[in-house]
Protein backbone atom coordinates (compact mmCIF):
# COMPACT_ATOMS: atom_id res chain seq x y z
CA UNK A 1 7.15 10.56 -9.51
CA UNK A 2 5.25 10.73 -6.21
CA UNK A 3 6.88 13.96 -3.79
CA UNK A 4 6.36 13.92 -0.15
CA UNK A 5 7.94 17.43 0.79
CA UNK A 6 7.70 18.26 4.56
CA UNK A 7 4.28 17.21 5.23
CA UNK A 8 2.67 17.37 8.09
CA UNK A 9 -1.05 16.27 9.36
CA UNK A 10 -2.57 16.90 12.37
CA UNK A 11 -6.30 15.56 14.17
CA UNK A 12 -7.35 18.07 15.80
CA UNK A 13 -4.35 19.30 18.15
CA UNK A 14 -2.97 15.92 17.57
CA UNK A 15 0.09 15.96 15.44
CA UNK A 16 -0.27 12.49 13.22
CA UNK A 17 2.75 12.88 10.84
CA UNK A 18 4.98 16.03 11.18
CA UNK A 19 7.86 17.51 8.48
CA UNK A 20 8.30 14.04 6.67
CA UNK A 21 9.64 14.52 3.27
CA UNK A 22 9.94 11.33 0.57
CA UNK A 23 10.12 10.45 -3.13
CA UNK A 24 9.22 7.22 -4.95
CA UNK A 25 10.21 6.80 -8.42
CA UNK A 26 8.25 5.69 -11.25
CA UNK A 27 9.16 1.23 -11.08
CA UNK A 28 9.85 1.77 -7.62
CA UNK A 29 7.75 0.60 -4.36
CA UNK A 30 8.47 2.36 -1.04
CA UNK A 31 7.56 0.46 1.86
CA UNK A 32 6.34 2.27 5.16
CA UNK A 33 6.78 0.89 8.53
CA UNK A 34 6.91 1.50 12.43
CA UNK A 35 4.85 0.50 15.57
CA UNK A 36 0.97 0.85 15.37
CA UNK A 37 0.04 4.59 15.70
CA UNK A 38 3.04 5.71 14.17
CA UNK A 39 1.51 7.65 11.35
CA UNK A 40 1.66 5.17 8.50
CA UNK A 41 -1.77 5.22 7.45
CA UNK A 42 -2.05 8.65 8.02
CA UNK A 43 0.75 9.47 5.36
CA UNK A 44 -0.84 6.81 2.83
CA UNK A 45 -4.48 8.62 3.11
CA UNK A 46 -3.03 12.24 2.87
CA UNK A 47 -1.37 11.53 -0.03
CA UNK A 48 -4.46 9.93 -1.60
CA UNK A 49 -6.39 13.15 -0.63
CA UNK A 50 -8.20 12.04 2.25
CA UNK A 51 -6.99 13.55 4.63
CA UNK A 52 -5.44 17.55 4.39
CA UNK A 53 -2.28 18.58 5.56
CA UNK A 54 -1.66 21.09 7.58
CA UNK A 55 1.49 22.27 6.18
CA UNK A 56 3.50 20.66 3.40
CA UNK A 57 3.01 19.49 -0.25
CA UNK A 58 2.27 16.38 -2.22
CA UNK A 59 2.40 16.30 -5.76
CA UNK A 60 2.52 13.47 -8.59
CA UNK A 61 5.00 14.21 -11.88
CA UNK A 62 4.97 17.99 -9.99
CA UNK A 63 1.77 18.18 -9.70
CA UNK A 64 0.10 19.41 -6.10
CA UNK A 65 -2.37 17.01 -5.24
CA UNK A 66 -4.68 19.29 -3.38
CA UNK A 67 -4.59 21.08 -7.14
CA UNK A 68 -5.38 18.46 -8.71
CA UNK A 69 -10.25 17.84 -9.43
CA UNK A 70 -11.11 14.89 -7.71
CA UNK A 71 -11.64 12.92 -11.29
CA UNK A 72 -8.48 13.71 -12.67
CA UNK A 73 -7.07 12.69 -9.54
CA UNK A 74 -8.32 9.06 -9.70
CA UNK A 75 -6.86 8.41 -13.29
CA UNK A 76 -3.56 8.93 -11.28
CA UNK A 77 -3.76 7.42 -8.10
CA UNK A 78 -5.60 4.45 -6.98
CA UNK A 79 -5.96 3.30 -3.12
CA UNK A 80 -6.62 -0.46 -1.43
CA UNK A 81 -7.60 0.57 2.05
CA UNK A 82 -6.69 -2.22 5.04
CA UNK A 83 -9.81 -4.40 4.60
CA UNK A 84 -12.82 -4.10 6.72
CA UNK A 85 -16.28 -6.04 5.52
CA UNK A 86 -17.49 -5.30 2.35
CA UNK A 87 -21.46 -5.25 3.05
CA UNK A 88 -24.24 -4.59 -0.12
CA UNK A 89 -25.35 -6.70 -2.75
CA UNK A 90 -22.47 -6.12 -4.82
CA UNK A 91 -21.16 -8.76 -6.74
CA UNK A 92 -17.18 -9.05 -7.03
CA UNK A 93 -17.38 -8.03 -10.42
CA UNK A 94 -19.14 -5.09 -9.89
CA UNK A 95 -17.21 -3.94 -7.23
CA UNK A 96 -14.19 -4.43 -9.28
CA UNK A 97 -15.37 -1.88 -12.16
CA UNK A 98 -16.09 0.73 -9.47
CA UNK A 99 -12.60 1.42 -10.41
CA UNK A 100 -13.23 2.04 -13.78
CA UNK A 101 -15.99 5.10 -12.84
CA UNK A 102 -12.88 8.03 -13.60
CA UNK A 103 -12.76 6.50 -16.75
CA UNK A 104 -16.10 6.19 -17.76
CA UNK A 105 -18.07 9.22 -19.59
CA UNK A 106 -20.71 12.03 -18.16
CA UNK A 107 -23.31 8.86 -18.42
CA UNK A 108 -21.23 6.29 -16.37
CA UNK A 109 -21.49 3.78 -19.20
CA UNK A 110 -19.10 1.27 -18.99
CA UNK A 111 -17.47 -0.10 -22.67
CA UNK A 112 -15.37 -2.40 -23.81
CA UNK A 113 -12.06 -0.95 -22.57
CA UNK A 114 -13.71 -0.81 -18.67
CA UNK A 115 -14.86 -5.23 -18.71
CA UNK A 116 -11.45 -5.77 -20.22
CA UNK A 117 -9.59 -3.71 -17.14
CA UNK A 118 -11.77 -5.79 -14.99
CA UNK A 119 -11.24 -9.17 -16.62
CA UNK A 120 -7.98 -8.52 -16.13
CA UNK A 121 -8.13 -7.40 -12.66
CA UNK A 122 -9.40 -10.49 -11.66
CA UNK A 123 -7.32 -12.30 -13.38
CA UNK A 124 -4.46 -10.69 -11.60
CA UNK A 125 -6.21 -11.33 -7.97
CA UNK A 126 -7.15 -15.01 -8.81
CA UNK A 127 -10.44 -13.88 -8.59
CA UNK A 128 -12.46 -14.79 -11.99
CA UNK A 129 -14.06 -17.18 -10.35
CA UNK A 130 -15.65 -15.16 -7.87
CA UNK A 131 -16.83 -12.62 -10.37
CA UNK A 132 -20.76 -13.34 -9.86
CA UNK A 133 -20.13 -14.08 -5.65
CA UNK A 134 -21.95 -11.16 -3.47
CA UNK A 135 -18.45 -9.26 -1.47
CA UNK A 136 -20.76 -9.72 1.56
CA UNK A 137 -19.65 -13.06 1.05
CA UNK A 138 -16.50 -13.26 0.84
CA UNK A 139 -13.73 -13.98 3.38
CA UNK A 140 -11.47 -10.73 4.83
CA UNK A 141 -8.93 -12.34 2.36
CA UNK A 142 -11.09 -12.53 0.00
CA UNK A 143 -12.00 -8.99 0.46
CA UNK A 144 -8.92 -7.66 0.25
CA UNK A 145 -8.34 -9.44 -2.77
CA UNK A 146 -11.36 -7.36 -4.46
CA UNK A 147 -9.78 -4.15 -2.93
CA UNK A 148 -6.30 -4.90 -4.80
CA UNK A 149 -8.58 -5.53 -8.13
CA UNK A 150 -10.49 -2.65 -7.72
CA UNK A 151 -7.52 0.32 -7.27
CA UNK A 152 -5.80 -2.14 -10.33
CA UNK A 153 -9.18 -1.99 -12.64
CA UNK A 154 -8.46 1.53 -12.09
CA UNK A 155 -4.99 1.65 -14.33
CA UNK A 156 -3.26 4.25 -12.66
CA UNK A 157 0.59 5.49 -12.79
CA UNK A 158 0.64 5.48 -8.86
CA UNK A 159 -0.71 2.66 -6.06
CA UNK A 160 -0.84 3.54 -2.76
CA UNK A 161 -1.75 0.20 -0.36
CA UNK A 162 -2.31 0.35 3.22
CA UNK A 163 -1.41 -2.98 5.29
CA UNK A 164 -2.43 -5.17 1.65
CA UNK A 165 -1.75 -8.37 3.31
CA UNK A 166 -4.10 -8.28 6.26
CA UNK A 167 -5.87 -11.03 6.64
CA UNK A 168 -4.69 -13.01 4.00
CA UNK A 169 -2.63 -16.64 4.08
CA UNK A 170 0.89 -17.60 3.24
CA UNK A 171 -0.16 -18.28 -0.34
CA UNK A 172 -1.94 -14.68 -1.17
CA UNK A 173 0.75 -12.49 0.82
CA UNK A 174 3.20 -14.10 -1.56
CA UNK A 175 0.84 -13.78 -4.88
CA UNK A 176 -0.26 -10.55 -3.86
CA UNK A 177 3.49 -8.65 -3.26
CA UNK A 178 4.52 -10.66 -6.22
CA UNK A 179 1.84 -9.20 -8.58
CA UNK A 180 3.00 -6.00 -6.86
CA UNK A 181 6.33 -6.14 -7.69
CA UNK A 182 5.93 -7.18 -10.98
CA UNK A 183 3.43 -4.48 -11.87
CA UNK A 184 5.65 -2.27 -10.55
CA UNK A 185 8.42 -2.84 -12.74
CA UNK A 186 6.73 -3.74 -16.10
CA UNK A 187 4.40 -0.76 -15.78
CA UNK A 188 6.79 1.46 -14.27
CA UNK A 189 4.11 2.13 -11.55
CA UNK A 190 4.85 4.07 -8.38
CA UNK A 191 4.36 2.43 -5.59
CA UNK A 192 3.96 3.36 -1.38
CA UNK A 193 2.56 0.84 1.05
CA UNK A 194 2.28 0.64 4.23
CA UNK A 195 3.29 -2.65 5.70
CA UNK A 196 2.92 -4.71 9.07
CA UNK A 197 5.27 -8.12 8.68
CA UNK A 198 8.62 -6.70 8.53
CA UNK A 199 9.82 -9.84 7.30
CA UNK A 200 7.86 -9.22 4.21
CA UNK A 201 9.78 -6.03 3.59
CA UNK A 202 13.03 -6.95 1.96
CA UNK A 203 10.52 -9.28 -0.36
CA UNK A 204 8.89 -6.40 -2.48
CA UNK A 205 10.70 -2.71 -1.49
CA UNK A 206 13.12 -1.33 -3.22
CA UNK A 207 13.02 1.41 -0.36
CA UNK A 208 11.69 1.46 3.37
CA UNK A 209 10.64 4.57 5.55
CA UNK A 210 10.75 3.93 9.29
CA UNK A 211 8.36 6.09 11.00
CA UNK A 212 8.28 6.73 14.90
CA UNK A 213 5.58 8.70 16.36
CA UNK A 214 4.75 10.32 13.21
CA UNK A 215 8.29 11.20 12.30
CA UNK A 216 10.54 10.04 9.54
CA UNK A 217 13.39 8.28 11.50
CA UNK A 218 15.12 6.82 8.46
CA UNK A 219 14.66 6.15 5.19
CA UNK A 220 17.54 4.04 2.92
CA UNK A 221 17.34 -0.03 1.20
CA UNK A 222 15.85 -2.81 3.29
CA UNK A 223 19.22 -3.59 4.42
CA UNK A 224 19.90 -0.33 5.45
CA UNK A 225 17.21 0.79 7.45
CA UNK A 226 16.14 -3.15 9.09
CA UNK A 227 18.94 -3.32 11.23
CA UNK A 228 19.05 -4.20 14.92
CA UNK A 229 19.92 -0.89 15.93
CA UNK A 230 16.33 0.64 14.04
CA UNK A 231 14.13 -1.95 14.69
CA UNK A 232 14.63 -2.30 18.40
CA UNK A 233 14.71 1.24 19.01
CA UNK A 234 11.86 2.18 17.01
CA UNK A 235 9.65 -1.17 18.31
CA UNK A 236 11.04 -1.13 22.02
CA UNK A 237 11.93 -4.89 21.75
CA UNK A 238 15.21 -6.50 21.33
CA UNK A 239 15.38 -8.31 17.91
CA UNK A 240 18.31 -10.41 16.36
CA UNK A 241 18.37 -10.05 12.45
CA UNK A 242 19.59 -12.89 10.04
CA UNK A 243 20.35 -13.46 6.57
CA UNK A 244 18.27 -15.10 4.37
CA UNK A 245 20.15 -18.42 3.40
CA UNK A 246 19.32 -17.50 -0.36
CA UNK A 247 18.68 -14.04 -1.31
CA UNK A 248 20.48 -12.44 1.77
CA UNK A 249 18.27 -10.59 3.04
CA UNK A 250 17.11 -9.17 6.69
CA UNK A 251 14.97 -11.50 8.83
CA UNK A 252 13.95 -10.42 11.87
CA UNK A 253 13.68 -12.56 15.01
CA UNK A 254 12.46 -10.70 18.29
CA UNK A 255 14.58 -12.10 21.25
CA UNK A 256 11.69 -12.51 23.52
CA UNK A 257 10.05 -15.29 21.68
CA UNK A 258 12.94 -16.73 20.15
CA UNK A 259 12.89 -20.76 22.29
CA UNK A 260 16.48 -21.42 23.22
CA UNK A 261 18.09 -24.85 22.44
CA UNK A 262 18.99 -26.96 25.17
């Protein structure tokens, strides 16, 4: 279990995040939104150590984080960043075993167990047949693809994923969450990512934190916390919300776009 308990991170005298406390179960993905700036990838890269807080704790299965060697810490918790070029003459395939290096001995010699991680990593990301293609390469999509192979080559209990469908089509958003989802819950991983398309919300979280200028405003089921009410407060728009016609859940429709019928 991943435990957020009244964390707060500040740049500088710049409060990021302040007092926000959260759990995610193990088979469980908790979904993080609010406006740009509003602390979301601030929470996802202090709990993955990058950042320190200044008060608070984070600790996996009850263990602190900021207790835990760096090593030990990446058999437990594996990262895919928002996607920015990948430069270096990296293949894919290489890139994609980077995730296997907590794994690997004092000689960082990869065996059998490390290529099949990867195969299967690539697998996953419908990316075998990019596994000889330089990442300089490679579309943003693509990149991000690599990213999602990489923290999965890395077989850990907990995935943290910052903004994981950037840049990537109709088709991938949908492959990727899926393969999310369904990792989730056959490998009972724990799950926190930070998402921009609200409407893609209600499709993989079983939870959803709304956060407002770095604080926790609410945190409940997709149903619960996307309602008009939230999501016009916390995005200072006006937004009518729908059902879906087959699963039932939230779509969001900001008024000020929405073209009227004659």
């Amino acid at each position: 279990m991943l435990k957020i308990t009244n964390l707060t991170v500040a740049y500088g005298q710049n409060i990021a995040v302040q007092d926000i406390s959260l759990e995610v179960i193990p088979g469980e993905i908790l979904a993080l939104i609010g406006p740009n700036g509003a602390g979301k990838t601030t929470l996802v890269r202090a709990v993955s150590g990058l950042v320190s807080p200044q008060s608070g704790q984070i600790t996996v299965d009850d263990q602190a984080i900021a207790d835990i060697p760096s090593g030990e810490r990446a058999r437990m918790l594996s990262v895919v960043p928002q996607a920015r070029h990948m430069g270096g003459a990296f293949t894919v395939e290489q890139a994609v075993m980077m995730g296997r290096t907590a794994h690997m001995g004092w000689l960082g010699r990869e065996c059998q167990d490390d290529r099949d991680a990867v195969k299967l990593a690539l697998e996953q990301t419908n990316l075998k047949d990019f596994a000889h293609r330089s990442i300089s390469k490679l579309s943003g999509g693509e990149q991000q693809r690599v990213l999602l192979a990489r923290a999965l080559a890395q077989s850990t209990p907990v995935l943290m994923l910052d903004e994981p469908t950037n840049h990537l089509d109709l088709q991938h958003q949908t492959s990727l969450l899926s393969l999310v989802r369904q990792l989730a819950q056959e490998k009972q991983l724990t799950v926190m990512m930070a998402l921009h398309d609200l409407n893609l919300v209600s499709f993989v979280a079983d939870q959803v934190a709304l956060i407002v200028n770095g604080l926790l405003q609410c945190v409940g089921t997709p149903p619960e916390v996307l309602s008009s009410e939230n999501i016009s407060q916390a995005y200072q728009i006006p937004v009518d919300i729908v059902s879906h016609p087959r699963t039932g859940s939230p779509i969001i429709f900001p008024q000020g776009i929405v073209k009227e019928r004659d």
